[in-house]
Each structure stands twice: as structure tokens, then as C-alpha cells.
Protein backbone atom coordinates (compact mmCIF):
# COMPACT_ATOMS: atom_id res chain seq x y z
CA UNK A 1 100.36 106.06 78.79
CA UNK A 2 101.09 109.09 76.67
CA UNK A 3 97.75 109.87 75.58
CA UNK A 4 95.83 109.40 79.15
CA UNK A 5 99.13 112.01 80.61
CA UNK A 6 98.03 114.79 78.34
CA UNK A 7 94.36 113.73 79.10
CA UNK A 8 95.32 114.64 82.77
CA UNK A 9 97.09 117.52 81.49
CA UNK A 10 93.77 119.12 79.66
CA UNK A 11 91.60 118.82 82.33
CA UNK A 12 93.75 120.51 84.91
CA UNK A 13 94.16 123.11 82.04
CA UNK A 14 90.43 123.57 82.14
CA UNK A 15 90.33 123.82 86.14
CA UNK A 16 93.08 125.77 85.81
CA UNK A 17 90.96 128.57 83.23
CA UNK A 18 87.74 127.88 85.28
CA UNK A 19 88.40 127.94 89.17
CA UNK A 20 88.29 131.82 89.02
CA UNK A 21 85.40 132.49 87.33
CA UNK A 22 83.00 129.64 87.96
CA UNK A 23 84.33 128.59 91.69
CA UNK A 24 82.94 131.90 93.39
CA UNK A 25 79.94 130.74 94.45
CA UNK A 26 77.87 132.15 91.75
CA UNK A 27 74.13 132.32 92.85
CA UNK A 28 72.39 134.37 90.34
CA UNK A 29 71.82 131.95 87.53
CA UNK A 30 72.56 134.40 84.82
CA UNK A 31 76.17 135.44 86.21
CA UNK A 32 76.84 131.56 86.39
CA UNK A 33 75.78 131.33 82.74
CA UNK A 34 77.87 134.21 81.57
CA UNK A 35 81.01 133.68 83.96
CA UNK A 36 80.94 129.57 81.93
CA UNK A 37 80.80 131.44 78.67
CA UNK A 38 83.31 133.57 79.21
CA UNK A 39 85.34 130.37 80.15
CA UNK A 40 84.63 128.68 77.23
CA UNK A 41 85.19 131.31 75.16
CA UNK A 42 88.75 131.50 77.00
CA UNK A 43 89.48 127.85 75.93
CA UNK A 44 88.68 128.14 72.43
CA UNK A 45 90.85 131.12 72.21
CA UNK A 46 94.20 130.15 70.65
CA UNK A 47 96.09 132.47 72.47
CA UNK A 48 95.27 131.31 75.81
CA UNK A 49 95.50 127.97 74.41
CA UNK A 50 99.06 129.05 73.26
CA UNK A 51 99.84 129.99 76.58
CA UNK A 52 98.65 126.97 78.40
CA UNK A 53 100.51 124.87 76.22
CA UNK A 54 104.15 126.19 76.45
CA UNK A 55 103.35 126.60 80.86
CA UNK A 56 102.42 122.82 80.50
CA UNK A 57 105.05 121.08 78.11
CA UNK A 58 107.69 122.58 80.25
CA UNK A 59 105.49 121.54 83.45
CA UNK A 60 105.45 118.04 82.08
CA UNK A 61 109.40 118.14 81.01
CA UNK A 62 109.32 119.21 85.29
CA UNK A 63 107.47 116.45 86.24
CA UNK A 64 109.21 113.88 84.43
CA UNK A 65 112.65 114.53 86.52
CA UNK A 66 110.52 113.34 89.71
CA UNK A 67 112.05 110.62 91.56
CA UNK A 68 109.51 107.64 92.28
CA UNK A 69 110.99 107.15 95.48
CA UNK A 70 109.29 109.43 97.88
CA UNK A 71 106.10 108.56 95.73
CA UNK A 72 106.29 104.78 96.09
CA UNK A 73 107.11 105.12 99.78
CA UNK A 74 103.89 107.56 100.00
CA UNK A 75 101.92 104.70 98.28
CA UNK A 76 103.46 102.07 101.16
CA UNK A 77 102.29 104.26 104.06
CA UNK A 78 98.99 104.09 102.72
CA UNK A 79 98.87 100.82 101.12
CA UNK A 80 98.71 97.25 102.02
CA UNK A 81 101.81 96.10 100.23
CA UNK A 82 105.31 97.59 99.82
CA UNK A 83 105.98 98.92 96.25
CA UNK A 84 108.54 96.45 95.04
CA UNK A 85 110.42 96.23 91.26
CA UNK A 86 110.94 99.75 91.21
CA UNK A 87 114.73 101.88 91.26
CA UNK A 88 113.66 103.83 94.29
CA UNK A 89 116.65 106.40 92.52
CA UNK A 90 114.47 106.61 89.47
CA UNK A 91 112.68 109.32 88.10
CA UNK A 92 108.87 109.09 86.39
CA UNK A 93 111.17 109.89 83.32
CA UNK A 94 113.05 106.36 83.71
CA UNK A 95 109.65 104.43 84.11
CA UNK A 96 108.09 106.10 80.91
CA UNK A 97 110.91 104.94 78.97
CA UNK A 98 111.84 106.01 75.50
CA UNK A 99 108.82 107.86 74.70
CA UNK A 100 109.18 110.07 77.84
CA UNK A 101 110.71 112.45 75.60
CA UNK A 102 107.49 112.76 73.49
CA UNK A 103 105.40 113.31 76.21
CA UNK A 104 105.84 117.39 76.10
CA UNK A 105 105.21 117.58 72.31
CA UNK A 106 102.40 115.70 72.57
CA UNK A 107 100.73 117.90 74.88
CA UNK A 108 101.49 120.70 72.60
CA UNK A 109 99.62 118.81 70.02
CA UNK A 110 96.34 117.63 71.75
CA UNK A 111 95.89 120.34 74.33
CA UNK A 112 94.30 122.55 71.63
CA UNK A 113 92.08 119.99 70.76
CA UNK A 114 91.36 118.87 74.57
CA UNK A 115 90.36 122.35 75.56
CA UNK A 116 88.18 123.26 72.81
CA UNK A 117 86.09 119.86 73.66
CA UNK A 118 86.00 120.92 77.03
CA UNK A 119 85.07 124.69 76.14
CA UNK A 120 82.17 122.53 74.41
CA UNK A 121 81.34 121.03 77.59
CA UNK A 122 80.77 124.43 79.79
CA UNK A 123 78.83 126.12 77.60
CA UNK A 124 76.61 123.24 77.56
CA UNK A 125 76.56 123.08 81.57
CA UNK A 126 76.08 126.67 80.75
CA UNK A 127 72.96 126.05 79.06
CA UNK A 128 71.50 123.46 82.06
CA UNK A 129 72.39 125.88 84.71
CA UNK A 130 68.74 127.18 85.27
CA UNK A 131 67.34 123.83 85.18
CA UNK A 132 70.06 122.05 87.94
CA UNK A 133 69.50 125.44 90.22
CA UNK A 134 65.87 124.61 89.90
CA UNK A 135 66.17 121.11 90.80
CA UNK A 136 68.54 121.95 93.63
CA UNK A 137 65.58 123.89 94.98
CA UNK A 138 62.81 121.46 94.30
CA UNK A 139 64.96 118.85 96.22
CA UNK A 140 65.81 120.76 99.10
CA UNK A 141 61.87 122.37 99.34
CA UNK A 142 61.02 118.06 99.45
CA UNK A 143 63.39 117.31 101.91
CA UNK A 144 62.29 120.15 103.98
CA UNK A 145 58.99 119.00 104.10
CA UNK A 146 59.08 115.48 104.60
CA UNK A 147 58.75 114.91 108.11
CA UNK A 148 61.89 111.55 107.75
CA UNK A 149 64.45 114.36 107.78
């Protein structure tokens, strides 16, 4: 459970670093490739990486004082069956049990890691920007002129 939490954690670190730069809009190819650099080059950098990870141990410690209640009846409104075998008083620490207390260290040991693999990742979608814009506009040229649309 621990490992697929700070998982979670990473990848909303890495929206978290990207959404300003890369979730403008960005139509000139070039920009797009430079504006996923520079975000890749902000996840590798230990400082940021530093930052992220104090803001999200303590958002974890946070998050683990949640009651389940309000969740579980969320999940009943929605669902099919009523959420039974759970302390509707308990809090997300309670169900994680005895190694709820790791949880925050751990992020501060794999975020590092998780971020630099995803830094990996954008500069690669970096590198296939020019191709996917010019697929984008192959497709939409087709579907243009085919007379079934």
C-alpha cells in the first residue's frame, strides 16, 4: 500500500512542476519542446526535489488524519452497495495500520527517485513533440476530407 501511496504522491509532484509550463496551450512546437525541458530539468534538480519532498511528507502526515467517514458515505451515494466493516470515526491513518507512520519517510525516500524517472519521461515526450503535432494535423486534414464526417 505504501509503495503505490508515494507512487500517487510522484506523479501529482510532476503535475504539480508541469501544469504551468506545459498546460498553456503551447502551439509552436519549439516552445512546447523547451517549456518540457525546462520541466525536466526542474525535476532532476535536487533542490526542487528537496522542496517537493518536505510540502509532501507533511501533506501525507495531513492526509492520514482524514476520517473515512465522509469518504465511505461519498462512495455509497455513488455506489451500488453501502460501505460496510469500516469505523465510520476512523481516520485513513487507522486503516493503514502500523506502517502509517512510515508512509511520510518513505516519500522522502522515493520521491527523488520518482521524479527524476519522470523528468526522463518529458524530455522524451519532448523529443516526439514534432512528430504527434504532425500527426494531429495529418489526422484532422483526413477527417476533413472524407466526405463520412
Amino acid at each position: 500500500m505504501t509503495k503505490r501511496i508515494v507512487t500517487s504522491v510522484a506523479a501529482l509532484a510532476g503535475i504539480a512542476l508541469a501544469s504551468p509550463a506545459a498546460a498553456q496551450g503551447i502551439e509552436d512546437t519549439d516552445t512546447a519542446e523547451a517549456a518540457a525541458v525546462v520541466m525536466a530539468e526542474r525535476m532532476r534538480d535536487p533542490a526542487v526535489q528537496d522542496r517537493m519532498v518536505g510540502v509532501l511528507a507533511d501533506l501525507m502526515d495531513a492526509m492520514l488524519d482524514v476520517k473515512v467517514g465522509p469518504l465511505a458515505e461519498t462512495l455509497e451515494e455513488f455506489g451500488d452497495e453501502p460501505v460496510e466493516g469500516i469505523d465510520r470515526d476512523a481516520t485513513l491513518r487507522d486503516l493503514a495500520g502500523p506502517d502509517a507512520e512510515d508512509i511520510p519517510a518513505d516519500v522522502a525516500e522515493e520521491l527523488p527517485r520518482a521524479m527524476d524517472a519522470m523528468a526522463g519521461m518529458t524530455k522524451g515526450l519532448a523529443a516526439m513533440l514534432p512528430a504527434l503535432r504532425e500527426m494531429a494535423k495529418t489526422t484532422k486534414e483526413s477527417l476533413l476530407n472524407d466526405s463520412r464526417f
